[in-house]
Protein backbone atom coordinates (compact mmCIF):
# COMPACT_ATOMS: atom_id res chain seq x y z
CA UNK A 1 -6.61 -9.17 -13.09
CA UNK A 2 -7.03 -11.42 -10.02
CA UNK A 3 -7.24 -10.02 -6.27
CA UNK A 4 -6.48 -12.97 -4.13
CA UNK A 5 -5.16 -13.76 -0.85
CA UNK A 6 -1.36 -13.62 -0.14
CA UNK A 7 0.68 -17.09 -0.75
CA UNK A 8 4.08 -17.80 0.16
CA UNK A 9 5.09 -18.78 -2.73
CA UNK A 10 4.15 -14.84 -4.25
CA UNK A 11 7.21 -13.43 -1.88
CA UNK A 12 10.41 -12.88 -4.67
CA UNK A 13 7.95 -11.31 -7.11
CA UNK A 14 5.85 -9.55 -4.47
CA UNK A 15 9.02 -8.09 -3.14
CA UNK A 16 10.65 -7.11 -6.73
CA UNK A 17 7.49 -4.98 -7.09
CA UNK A 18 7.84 -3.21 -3.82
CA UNK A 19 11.31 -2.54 -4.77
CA UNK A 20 10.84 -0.70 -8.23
CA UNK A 21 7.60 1.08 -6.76
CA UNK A 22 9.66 2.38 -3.28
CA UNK A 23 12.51 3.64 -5.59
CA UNK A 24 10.29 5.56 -7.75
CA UNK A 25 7.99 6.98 -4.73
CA UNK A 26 10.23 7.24 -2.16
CA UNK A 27 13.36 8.58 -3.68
CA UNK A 28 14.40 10.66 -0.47
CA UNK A 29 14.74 7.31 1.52
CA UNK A 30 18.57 6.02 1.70
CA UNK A 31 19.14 2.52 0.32
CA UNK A 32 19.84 1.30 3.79
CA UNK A 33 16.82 2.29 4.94
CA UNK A 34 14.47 0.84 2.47
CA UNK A 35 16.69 -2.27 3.29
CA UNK A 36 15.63 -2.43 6.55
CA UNK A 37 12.38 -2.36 4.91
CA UNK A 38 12.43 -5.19 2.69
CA UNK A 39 13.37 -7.29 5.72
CA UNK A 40 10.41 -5.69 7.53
CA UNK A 41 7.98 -6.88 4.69
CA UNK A 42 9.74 -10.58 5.00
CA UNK A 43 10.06 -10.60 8.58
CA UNK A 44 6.77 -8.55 10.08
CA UNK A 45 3.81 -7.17 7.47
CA UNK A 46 3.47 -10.38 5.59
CA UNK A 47 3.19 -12.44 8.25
CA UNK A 48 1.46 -10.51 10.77
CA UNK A 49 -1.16 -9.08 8.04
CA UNK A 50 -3.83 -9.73 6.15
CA UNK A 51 -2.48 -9.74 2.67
CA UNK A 52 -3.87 -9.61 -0.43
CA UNK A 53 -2.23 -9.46 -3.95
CA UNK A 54 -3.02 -8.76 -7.94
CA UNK A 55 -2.13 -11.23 -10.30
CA UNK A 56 -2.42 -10.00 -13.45
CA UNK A 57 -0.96 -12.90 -16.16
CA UNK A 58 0.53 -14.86 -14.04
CA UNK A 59 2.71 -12.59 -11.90
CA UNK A 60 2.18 -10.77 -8.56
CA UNK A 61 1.75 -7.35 -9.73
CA UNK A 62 0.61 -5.52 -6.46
CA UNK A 63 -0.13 -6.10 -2.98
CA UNK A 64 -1.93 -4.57 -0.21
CA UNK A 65 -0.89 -5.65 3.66
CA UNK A 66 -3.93 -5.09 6.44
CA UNK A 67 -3.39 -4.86 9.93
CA UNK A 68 -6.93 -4.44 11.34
CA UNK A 69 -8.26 -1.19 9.40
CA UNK A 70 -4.78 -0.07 9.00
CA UNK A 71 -2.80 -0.38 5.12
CA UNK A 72 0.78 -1.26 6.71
CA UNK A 73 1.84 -1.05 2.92
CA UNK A 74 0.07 -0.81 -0.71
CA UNK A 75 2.40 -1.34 -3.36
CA UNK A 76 2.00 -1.59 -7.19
CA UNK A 77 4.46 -2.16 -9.99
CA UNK A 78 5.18 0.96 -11.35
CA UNK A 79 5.21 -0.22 -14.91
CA UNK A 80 1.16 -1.17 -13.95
CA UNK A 81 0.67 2.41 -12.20
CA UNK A 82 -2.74 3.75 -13.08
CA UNK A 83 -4.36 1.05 -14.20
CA UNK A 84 -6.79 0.64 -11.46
CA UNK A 85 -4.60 -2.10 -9.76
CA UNK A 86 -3.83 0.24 -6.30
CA UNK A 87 -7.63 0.94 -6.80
CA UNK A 88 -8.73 -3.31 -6.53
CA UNK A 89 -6.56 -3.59 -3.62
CA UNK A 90 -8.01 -0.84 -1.31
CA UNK A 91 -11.40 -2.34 -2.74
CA UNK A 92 -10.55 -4.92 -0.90
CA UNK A 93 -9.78 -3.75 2.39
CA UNK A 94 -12.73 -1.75 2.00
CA UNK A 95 -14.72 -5.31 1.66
CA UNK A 96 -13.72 -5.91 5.33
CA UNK A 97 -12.70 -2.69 7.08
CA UNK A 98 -15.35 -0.16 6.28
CA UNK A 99 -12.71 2.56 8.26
CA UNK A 100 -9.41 3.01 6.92
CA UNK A 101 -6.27 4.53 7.47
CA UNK A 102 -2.71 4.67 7.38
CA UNK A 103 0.63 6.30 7.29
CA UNK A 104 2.10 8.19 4.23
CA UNK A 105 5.47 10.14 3.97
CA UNK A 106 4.81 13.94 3.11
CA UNK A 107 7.20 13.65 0.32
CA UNK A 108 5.88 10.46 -1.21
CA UNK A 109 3.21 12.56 -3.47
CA UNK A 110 2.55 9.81 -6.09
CA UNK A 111 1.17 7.63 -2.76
CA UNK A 112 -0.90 10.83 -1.63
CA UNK A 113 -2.64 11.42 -4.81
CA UNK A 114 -3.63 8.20 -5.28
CA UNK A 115 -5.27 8.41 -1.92
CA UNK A 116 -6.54 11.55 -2.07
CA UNK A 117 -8.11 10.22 -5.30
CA UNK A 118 -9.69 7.21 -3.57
CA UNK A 119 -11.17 9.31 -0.68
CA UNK A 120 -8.86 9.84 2.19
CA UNK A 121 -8.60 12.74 3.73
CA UNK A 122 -5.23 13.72 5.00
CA UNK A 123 -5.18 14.06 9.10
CA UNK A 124 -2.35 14.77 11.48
CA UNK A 125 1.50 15.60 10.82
CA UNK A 126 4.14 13.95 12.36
CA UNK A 127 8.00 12.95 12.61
CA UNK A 128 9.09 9.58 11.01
CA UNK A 129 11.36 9.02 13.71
CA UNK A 130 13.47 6.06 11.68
CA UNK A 131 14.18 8.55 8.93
CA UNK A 132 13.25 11.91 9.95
CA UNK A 133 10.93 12.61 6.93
CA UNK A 134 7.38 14.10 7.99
CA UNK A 135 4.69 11.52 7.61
CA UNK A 136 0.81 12.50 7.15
CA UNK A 137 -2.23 10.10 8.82
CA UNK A 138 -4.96 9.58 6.08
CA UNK A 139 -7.99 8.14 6.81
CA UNK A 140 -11.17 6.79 4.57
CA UNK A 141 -14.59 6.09 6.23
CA UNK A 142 -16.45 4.05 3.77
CA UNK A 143 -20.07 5.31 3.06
CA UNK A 144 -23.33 2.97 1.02
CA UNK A 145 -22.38 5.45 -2.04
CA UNK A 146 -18.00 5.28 -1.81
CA UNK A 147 -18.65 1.16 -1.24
CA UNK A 148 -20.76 1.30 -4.65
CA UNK A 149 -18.38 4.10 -6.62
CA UNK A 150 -15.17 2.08 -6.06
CA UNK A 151 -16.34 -1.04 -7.46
């Protein structure tokens, strides 16, 4: 497995892997919707991010899109769930960004385990206005021990 900065070139299979993970995790989301999103990754995250992928034989298995200290979007395969690939990418934000947060739909409770299992603490409740789902701020605050236990 190899973290390593986003290339253009990564895009199709980058975005096939945010496809199969958003229909699996986000399953109350209309098709139109996630889209919208898909253009949003093309069009906005990946170019206005820092992103970082996992190439695990070859093909881009997971990416991770940083604006500043906040995860616009970490996506993973779902056919490499739970295989510490989710776990490499926040690593890496952690390398640079020692505070942390982000975004996550209430309903999307495959996302908010994973972070909950990583260290963020859920925060404030709001309205996703594009979609009307409630979304829950989580936010990680990296400490000497949490920099040396997710390594």
């Amino acid at each position: 497995m190899q973290v390593r900065p986003y290339r253009d070139s990564d895009f199709e299979q980058l975005i096939a892997g945010w496809r199969a993970a958003s229909v699996v995790a986000h399953p109350f989301l209309t098709p139109d919707f996630l889209e919208a999103e898909a253009e949003s990754v093309r069009d906005v995250y990946i170019d206005a991010a820092d992103s970082w992928v996992v190439e695990l034989d070859g093909k881009v298995v997971g990416f991770i899109a940083l604006l500043g200290g906040e995860i616009g979007a970490l996506f993973v395969h779902p056919n490499h769930w739970r295989s510490g690939i989710g776990r490499a990418l926040v690593n890496q934000a952690v390398e640079s960004h020692s505070r942390l947060h982000l975004v996550v739909f209430a309903e999307n409770t495959i996302g908010r385990a994973f972070y909950k299992r990583y260290g963020f603490v859920e925060g404030d409740r709001s309205l996703h206005k594009a979609t009307g789902q409630e979304v829950i701020r989580m936010e990680f605050v990296a400490t000497p021990e949490s920099k040396h236990q997710s390594s």
